[in-house]
C-alpha atoms as a PDB file:
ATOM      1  CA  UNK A   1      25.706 -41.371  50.772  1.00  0.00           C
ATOM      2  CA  UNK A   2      27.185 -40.453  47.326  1.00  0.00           C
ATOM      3  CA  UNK A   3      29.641 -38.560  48.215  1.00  0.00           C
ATOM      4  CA  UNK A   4      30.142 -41.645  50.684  1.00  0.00           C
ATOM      5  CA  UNK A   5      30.272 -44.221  47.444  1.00  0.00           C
ATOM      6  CA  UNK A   6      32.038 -41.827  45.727  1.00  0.00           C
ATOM      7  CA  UNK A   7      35.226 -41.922  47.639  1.00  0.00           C
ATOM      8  CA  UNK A   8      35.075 -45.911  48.016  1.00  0.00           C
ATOM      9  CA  UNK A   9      35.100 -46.635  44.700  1.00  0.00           C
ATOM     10  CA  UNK A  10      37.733 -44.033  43.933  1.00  0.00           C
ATOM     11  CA  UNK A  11      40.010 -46.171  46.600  1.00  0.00           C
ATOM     12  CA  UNK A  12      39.496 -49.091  45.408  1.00  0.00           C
ATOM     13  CA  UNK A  13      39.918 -48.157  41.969  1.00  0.00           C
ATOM     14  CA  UNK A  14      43.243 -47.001  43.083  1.00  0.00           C
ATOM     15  CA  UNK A  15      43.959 -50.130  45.122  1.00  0.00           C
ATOM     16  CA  UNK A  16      43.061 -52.715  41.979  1.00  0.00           C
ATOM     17  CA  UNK A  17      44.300 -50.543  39.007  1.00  0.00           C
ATOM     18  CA  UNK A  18      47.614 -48.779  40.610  1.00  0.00           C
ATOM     19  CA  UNK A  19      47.913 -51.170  43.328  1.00  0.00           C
ATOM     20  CA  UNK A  20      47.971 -54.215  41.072  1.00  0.00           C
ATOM     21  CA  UNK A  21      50.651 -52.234  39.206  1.00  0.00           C
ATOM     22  CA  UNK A  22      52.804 -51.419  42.006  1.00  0.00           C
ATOM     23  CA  UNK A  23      52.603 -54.625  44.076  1.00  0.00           C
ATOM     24  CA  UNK A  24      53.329 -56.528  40.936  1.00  0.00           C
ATOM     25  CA  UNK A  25      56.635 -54.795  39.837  1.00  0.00           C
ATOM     26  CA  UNK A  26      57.699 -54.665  44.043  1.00  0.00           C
ATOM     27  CA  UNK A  27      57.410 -57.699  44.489  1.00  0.00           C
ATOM     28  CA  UNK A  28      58.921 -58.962  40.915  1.00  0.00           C
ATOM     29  CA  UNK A  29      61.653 -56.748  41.649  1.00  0.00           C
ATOM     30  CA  UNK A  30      62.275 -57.811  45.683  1.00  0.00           C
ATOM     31  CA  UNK A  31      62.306 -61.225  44.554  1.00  0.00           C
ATOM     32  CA  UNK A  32      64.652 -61.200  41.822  1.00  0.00           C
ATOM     33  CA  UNK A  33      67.140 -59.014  43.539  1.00  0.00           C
ATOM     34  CA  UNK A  34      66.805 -59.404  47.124  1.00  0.00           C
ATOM     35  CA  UNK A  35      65.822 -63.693  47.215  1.00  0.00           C
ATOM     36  CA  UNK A  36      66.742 -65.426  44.043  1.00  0.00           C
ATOM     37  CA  UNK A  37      69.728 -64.025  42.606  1.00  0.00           C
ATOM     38  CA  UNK A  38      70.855 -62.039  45.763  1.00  0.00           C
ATOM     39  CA  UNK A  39      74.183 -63.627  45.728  1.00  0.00           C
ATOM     40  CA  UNK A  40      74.904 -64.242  42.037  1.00  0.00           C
ATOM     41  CA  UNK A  41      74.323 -59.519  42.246  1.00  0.00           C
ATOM     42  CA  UNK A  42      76.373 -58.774  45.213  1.00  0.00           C
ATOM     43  CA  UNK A  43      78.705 -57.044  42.751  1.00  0.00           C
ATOM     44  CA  UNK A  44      75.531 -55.478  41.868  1.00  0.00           C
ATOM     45  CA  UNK A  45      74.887 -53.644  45.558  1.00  0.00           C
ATOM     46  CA  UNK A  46      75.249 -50.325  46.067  1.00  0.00           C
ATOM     47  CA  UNK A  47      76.167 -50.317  49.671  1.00  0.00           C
ATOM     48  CA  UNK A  48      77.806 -53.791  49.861  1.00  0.00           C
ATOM     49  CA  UNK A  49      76.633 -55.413  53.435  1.00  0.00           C
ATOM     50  CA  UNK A  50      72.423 -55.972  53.758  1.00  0.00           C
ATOM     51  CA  UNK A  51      71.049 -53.415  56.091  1.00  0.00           C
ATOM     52  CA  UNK A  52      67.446 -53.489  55.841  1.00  0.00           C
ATOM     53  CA  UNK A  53      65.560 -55.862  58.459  1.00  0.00           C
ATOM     54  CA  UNK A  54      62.603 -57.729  57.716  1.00  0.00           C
ATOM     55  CA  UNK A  55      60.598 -56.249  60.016  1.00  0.00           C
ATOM     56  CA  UNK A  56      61.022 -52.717  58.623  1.00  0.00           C
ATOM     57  CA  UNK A  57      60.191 -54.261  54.630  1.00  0.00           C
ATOM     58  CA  UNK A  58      56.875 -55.495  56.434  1.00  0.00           C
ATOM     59  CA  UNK A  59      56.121 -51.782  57.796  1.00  0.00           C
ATOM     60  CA  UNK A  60      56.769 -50.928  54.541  1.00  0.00           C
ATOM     61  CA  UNK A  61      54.515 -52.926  52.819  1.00  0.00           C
ATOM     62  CA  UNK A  62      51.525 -51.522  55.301  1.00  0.00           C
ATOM     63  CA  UNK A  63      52.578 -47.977  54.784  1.00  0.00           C
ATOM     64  CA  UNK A  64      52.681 -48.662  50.574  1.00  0.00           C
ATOM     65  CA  UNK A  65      48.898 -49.906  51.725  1.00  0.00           C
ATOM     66  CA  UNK A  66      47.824 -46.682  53.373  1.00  0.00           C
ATOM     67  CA  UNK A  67      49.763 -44.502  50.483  1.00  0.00           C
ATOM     68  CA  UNK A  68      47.413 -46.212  47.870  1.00  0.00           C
ATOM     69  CA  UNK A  69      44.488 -45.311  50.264  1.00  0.00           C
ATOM     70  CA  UNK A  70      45.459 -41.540  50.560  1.00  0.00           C
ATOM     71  CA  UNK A  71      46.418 -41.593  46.686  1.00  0.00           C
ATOM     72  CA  UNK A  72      42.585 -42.820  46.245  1.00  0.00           C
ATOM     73  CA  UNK A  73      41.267 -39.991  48.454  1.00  0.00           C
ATOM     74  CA  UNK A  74      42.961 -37.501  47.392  1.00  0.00           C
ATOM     75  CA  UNK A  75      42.104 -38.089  43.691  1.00  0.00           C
ATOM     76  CA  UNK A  76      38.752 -37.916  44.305  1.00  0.00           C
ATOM     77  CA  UNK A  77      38.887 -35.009  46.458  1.00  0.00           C
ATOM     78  CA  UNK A  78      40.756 -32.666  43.679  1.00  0.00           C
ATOM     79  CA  UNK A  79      38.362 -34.716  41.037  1.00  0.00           C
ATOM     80  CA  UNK A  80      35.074 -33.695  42.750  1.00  0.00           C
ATOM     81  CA  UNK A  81      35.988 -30.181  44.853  1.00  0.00           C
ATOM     82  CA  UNK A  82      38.381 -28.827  42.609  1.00  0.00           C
ATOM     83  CA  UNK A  83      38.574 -30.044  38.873  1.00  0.00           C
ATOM     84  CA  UNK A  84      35.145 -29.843  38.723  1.00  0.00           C
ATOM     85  CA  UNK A  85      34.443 -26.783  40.564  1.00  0.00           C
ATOM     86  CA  UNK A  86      34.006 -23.075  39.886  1.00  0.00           C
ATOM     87  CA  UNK A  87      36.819 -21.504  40.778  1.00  0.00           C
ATOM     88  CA  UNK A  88      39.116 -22.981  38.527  1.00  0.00           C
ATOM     89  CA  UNK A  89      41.567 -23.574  40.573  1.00  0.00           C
ATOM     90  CA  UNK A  90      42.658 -26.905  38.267  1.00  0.00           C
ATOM     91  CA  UNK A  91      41.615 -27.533  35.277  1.00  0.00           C
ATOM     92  CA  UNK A  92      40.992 -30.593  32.870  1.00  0.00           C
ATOM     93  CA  UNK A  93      42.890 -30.469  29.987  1.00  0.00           C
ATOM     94  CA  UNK A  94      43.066 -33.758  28.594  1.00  0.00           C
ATOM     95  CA  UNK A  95      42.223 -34.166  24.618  1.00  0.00           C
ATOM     96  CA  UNK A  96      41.010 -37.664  23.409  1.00  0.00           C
ATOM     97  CA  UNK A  97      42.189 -37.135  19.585  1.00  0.00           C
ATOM     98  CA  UNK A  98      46.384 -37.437  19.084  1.00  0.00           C
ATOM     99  CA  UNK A  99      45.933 -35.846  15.910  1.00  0.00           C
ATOM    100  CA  UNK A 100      45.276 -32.437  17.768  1.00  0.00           C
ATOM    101  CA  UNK A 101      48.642 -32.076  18.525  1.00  0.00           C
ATOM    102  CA  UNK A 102      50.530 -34.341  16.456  1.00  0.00           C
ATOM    103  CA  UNK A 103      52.241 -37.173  17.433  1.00  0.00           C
ATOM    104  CA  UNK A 104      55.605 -34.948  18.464  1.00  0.00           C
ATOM    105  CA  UNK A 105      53.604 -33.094  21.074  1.00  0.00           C
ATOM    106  CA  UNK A 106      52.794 -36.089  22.194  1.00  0.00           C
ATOM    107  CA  UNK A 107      56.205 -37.508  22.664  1.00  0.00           C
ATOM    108  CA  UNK A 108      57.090 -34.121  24.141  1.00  0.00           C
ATOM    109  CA  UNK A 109      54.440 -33.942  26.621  1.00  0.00           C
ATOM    110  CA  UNK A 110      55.184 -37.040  28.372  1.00  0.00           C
ATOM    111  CA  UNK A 111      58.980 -35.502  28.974  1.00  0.00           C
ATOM    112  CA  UNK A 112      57.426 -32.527  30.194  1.00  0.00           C
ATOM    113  CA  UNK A 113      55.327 -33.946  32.297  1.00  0.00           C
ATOM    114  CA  UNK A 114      58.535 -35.856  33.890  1.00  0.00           C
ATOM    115  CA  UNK A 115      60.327 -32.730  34.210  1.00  0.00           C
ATOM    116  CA  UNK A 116      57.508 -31.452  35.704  1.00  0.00           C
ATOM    117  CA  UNK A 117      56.920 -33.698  38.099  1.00  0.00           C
ATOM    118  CA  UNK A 118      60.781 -33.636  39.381  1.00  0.00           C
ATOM    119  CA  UNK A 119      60.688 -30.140  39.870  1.00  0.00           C
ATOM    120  CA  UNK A 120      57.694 -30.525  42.393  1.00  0.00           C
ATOM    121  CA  UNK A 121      59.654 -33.262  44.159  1.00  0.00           C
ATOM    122  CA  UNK A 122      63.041 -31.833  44.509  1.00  0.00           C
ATOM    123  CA  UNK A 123      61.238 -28.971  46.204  1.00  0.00           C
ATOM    124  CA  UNK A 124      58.772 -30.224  47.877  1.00  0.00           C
ATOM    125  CA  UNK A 125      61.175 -33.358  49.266  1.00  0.00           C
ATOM    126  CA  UNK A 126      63.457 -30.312  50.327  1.00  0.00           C
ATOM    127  CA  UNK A 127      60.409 -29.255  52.630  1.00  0.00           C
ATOM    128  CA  UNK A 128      59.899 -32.676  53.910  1.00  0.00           C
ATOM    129  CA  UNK A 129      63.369 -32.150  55.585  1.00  0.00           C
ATOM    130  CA  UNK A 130      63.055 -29.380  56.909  1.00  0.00           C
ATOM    131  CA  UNK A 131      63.459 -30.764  60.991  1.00  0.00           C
ATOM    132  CA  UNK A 132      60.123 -30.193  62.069  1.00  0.00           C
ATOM    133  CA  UNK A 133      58.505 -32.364  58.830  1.00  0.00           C
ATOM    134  CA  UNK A 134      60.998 -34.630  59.111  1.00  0.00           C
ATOM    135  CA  UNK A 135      61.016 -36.102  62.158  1.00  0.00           C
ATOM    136  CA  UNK A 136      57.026 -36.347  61.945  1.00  0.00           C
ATOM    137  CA  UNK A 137      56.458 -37.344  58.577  1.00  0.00           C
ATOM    138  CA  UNK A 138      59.406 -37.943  56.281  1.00  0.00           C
ATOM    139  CA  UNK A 139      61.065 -40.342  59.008  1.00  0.00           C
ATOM    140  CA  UNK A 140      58.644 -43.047  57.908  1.00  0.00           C
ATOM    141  CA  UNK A 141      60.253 -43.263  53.944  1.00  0.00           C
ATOM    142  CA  UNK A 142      63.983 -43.097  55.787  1.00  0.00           C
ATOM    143  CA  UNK A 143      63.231 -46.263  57.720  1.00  0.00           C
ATOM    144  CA  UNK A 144      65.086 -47.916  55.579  1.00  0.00           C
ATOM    145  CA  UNK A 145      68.526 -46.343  54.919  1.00  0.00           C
ATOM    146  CA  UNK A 146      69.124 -49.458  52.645  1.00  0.00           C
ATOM    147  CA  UNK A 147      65.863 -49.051  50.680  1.00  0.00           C
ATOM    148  CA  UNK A 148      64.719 -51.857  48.794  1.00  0.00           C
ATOM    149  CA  UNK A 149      61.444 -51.743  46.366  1.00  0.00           C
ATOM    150  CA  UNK A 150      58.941 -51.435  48.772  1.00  0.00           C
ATOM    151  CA  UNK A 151      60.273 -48.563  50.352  1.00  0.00           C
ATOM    152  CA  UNK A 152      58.841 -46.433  47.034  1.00  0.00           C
ATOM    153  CA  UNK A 153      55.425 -46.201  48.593  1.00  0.00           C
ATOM    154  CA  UNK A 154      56.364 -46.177  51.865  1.00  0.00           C
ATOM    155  CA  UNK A 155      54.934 -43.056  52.990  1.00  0.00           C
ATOM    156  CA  UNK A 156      53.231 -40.505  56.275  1.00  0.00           C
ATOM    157  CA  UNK A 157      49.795 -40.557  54.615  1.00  0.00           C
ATOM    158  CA  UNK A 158      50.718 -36.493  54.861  1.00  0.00           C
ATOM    159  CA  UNK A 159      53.707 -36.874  52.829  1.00  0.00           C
ATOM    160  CA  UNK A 160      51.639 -39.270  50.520  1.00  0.00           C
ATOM    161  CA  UNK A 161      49.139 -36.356  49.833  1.00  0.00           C
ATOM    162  CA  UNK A 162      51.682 -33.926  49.441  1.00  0.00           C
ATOM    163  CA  UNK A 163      53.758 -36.121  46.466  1.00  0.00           C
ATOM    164  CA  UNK A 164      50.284 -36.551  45.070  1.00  0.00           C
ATOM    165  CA  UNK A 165      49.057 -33.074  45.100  1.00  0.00           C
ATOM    166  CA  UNK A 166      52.512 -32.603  43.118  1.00  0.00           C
ATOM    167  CA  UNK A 167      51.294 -34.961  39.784  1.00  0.00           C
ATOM    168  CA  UNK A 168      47.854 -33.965  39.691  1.00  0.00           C
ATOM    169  CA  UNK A 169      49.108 -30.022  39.343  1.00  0.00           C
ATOM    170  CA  UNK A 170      51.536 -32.050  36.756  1.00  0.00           C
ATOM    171  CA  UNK A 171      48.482 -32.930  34.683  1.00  0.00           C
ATOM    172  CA  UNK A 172      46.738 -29.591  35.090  1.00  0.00           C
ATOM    173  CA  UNK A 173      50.121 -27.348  33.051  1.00  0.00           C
ATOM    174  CA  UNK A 174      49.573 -28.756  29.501  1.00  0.00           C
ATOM    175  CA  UNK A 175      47.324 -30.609  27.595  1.00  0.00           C
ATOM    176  CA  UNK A 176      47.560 -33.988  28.166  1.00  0.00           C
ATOM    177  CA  UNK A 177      46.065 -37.591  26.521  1.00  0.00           C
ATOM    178  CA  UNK A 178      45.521 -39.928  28.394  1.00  0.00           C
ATOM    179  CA  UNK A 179      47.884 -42.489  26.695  1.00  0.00           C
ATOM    180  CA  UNK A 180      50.607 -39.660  27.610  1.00  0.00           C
ATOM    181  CA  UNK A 181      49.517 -39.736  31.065  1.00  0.00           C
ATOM    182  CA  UNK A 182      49.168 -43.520  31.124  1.00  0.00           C
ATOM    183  CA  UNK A 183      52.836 -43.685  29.650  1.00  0.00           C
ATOM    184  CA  UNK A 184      54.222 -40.754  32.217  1.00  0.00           C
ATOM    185  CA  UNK A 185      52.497 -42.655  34.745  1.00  0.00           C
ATOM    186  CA  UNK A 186      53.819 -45.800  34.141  1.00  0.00           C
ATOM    187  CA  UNK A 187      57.520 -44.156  34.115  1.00  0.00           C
ATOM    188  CA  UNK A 188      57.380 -42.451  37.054  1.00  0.00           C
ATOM    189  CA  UNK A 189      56.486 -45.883  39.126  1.00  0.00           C
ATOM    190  CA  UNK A 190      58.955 -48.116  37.116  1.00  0.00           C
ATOM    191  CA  UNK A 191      61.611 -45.139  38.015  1.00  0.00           C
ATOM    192  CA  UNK A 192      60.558 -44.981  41.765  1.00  0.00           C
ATOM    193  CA  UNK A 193      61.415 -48.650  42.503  1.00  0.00           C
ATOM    194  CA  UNK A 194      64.426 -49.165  40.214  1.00  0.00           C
ATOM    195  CA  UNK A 195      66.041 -46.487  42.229  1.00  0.00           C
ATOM    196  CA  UNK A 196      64.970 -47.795  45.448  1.00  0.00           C
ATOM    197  CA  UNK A 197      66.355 -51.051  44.052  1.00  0.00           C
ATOM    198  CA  UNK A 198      69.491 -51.273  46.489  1.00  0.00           C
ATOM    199  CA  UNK A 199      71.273 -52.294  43.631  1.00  0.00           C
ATOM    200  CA  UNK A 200      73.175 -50.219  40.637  1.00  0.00           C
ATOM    201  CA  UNK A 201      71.306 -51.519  37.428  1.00  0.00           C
ATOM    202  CA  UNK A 202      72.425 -48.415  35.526  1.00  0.00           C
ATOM    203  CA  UNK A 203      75.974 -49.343  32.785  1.00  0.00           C
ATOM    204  CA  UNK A 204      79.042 -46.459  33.407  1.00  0.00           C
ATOM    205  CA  UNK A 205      78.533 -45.498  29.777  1.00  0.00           C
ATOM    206  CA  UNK A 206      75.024 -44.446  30.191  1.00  0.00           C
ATOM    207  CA  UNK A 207      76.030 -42.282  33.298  1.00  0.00           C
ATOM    208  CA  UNK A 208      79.019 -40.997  31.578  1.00  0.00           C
ATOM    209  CA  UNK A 209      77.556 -39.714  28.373  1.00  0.00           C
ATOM    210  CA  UNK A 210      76.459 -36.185  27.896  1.00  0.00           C
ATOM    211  CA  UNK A 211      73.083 -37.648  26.234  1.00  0.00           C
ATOM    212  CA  UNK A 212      72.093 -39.420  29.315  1.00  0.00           C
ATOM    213  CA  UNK A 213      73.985 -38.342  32.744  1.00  0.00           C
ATOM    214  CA  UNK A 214      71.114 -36.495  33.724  1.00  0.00           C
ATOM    215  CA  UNK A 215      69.006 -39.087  34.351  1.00  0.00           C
ATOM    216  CA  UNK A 216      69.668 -40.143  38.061  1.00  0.00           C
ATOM    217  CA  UNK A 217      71.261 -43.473  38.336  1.00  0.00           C
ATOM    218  CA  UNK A 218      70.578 -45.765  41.420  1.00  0.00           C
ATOM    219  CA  UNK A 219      73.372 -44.967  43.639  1.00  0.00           C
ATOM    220  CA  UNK A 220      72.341 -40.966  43.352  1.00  0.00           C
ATOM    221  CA  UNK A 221      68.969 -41.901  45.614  1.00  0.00           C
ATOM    222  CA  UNK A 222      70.604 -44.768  47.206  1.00  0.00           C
ATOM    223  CA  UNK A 223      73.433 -42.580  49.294  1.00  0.00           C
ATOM    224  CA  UNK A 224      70.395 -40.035  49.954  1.00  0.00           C
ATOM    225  CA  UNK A 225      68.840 -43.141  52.237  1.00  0.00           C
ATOM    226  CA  UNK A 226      71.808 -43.707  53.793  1.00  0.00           C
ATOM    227  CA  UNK A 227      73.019 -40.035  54.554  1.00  0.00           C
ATOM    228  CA  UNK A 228      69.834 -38.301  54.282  1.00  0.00           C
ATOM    229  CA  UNK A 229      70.730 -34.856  53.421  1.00  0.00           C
ATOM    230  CA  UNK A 230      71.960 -34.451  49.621  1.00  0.00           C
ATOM    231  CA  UNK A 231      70.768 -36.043  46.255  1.00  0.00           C
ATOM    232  CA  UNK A 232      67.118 -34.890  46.481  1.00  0.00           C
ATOM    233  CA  UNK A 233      65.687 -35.298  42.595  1.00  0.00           C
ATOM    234  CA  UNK A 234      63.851 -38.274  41.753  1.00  0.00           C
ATOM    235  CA  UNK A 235      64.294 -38.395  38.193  1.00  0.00           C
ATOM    236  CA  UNK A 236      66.944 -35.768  37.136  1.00  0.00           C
ATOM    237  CA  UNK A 237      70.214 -34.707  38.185  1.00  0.00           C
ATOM    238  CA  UNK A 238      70.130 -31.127  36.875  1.00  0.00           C
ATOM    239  CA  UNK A 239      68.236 -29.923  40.103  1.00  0.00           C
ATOM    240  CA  UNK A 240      70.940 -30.787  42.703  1.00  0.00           C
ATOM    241  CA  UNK A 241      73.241 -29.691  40.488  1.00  0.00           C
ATOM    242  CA  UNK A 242      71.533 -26.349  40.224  1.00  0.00           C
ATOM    243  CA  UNK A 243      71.131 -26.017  43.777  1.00  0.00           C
ATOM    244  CA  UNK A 244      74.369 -28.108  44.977  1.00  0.00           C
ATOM    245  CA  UNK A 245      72.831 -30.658  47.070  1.00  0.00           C
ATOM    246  CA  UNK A 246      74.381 -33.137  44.709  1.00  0.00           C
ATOM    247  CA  UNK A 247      76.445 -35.223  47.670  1.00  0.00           C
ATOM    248  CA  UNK A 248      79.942 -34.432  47.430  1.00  0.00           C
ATOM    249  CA  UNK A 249      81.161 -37.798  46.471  1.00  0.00           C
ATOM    250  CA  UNK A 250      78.824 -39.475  44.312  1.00  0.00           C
ATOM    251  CA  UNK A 251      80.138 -39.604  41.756  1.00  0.00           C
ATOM    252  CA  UNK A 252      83.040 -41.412  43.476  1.00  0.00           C
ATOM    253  CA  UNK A 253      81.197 -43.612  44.776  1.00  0.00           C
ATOM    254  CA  UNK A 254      79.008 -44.383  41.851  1.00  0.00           C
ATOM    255  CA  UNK A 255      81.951 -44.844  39.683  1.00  0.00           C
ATOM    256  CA  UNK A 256      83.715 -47.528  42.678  1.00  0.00           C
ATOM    257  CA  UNK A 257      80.010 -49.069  42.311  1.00  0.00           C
ATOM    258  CA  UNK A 258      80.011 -49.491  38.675  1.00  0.00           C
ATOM    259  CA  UNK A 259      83.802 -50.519  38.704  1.00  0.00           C
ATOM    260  CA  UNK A 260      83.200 -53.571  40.513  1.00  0.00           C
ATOM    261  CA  UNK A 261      80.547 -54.724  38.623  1.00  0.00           C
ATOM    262  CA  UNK A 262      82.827 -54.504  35.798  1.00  0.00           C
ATOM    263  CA  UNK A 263      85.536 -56.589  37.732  1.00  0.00           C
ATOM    264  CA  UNK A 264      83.355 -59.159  38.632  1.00  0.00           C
ATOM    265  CA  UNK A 265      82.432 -60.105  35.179  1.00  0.00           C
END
């Protein structure tokens, strides 16, 4: 019966805390861009005709339900059979005081904990397309090939629990406070449905300069929705660089994107 209790409140921790967070920025976000000002931002769309039916944003909504579920579970899973365990296989690291590490560390950690967290995704969306995986799991978050904000949790529960497994390995590299985390966590959401957004929110001069053209604008994950192979990072260019899944013309089209946003002003 503990163990029972255990897991339910971990869920619905994770449906009131992150849920609250998610549903409130999705649906901010869906509203503003996709009802209110949809017309006044057409310039503003990355792929310039409306794709996505409503029927498909309301199977997303239920599969961002059951990704919150499986996020809950799996927490407390790794919390109670593996952080806490003997073998070590995870480990809590988390430090209450800033001044142990300085305020620098601290500022540092939460990058590396992006760049951590990227690294996991690139490779382990890679594996998600592999055929097999794909066409029983990652399908579900390609329903949309014009993905709108609450296609970000739209997940397979199995895929869910495989993204997940990904941050809490995240938080097990370096030592972490939870402000950091709270920060990195925060980030990583905001960053998930700004790029499923549908729309390029991103100026040319911040994708243009050498200080900030790694950072993946909106059309980089947008054209992976709507030709599925290509553009796999979540957060950082550098990866598909690396690797040269970068779509052969993105940048084309990010630059015809961000040019007619200019002409329409």
């Amino acid at each position: 019966m503990e163990l029972v209790d255990g897991l339910l409140s971990s869920i619905s921790d994770t449906l009131v805390h992150t849920g609250t967070a998610y549903f409130r920025y999705t649906i901010f976000c869906f509203l503003l861009f996709w009802a209110i000002l949809e017309q006044r931002l057409t310039h503003f769309r990355i792929q310039p005709r409306r794709r996505t039916k409503v029927k498909v944003i309301f199977r997303e909504i239920e599969y961002s339900f059951s990704t919150l579920v499986v996020i809950g579970t799996v927490g407390w899973i790794l919390d109670r059979l593996v952080f806490h365990s003997r073998y070590g296989l995870f480990y809590d690291n988390a430090y209450t005081n800033i001044s142990d590490y300085g305020w620098g560390y601290f500022v540092l950690s939460v990058f590396l904990m992006l760049v951590f967290d990227d690294t996991y995704f690139y490779w382990a969306h890679r594996f998600l397309h592999h055929p097999k995986l794909f066409h029983r799991v990652h399908k579900i978050h390609h329903y949309s090939v014009d993905p709108n904000p609450f296609t970000t949790y739209s997940f397979h529960p199995l895929e869910a629990a495989i993204l997940f497994l990904g941050q809490m390995i995240t938080l097990s590299i370096i030592p972490v406070h939870d402000l950091a985390v709270s920060i990195w966590a925060l980030l990583t959401l905001l960053n998930g449905i700004v790029i499923h957004l549908g729309y390029e929110i991103y100026p040319q001069w911040f994708t243009k300069s050498w200080l900030t053209n790694w950072k993946t604008p909106c059309t980089h994950h947008n054209m992976h929705h709507e030709k599925f192979n290509g553009n796999y990072a979540l957060i950082f260019t550098w990866w598909d660089k690396l690797m040269g899944t970068e779509i052969p013309d993105y940048k084309a089209r990010l630059e015809a994107v961000q040019r007619r946003k200019l002409v329409s002003k």
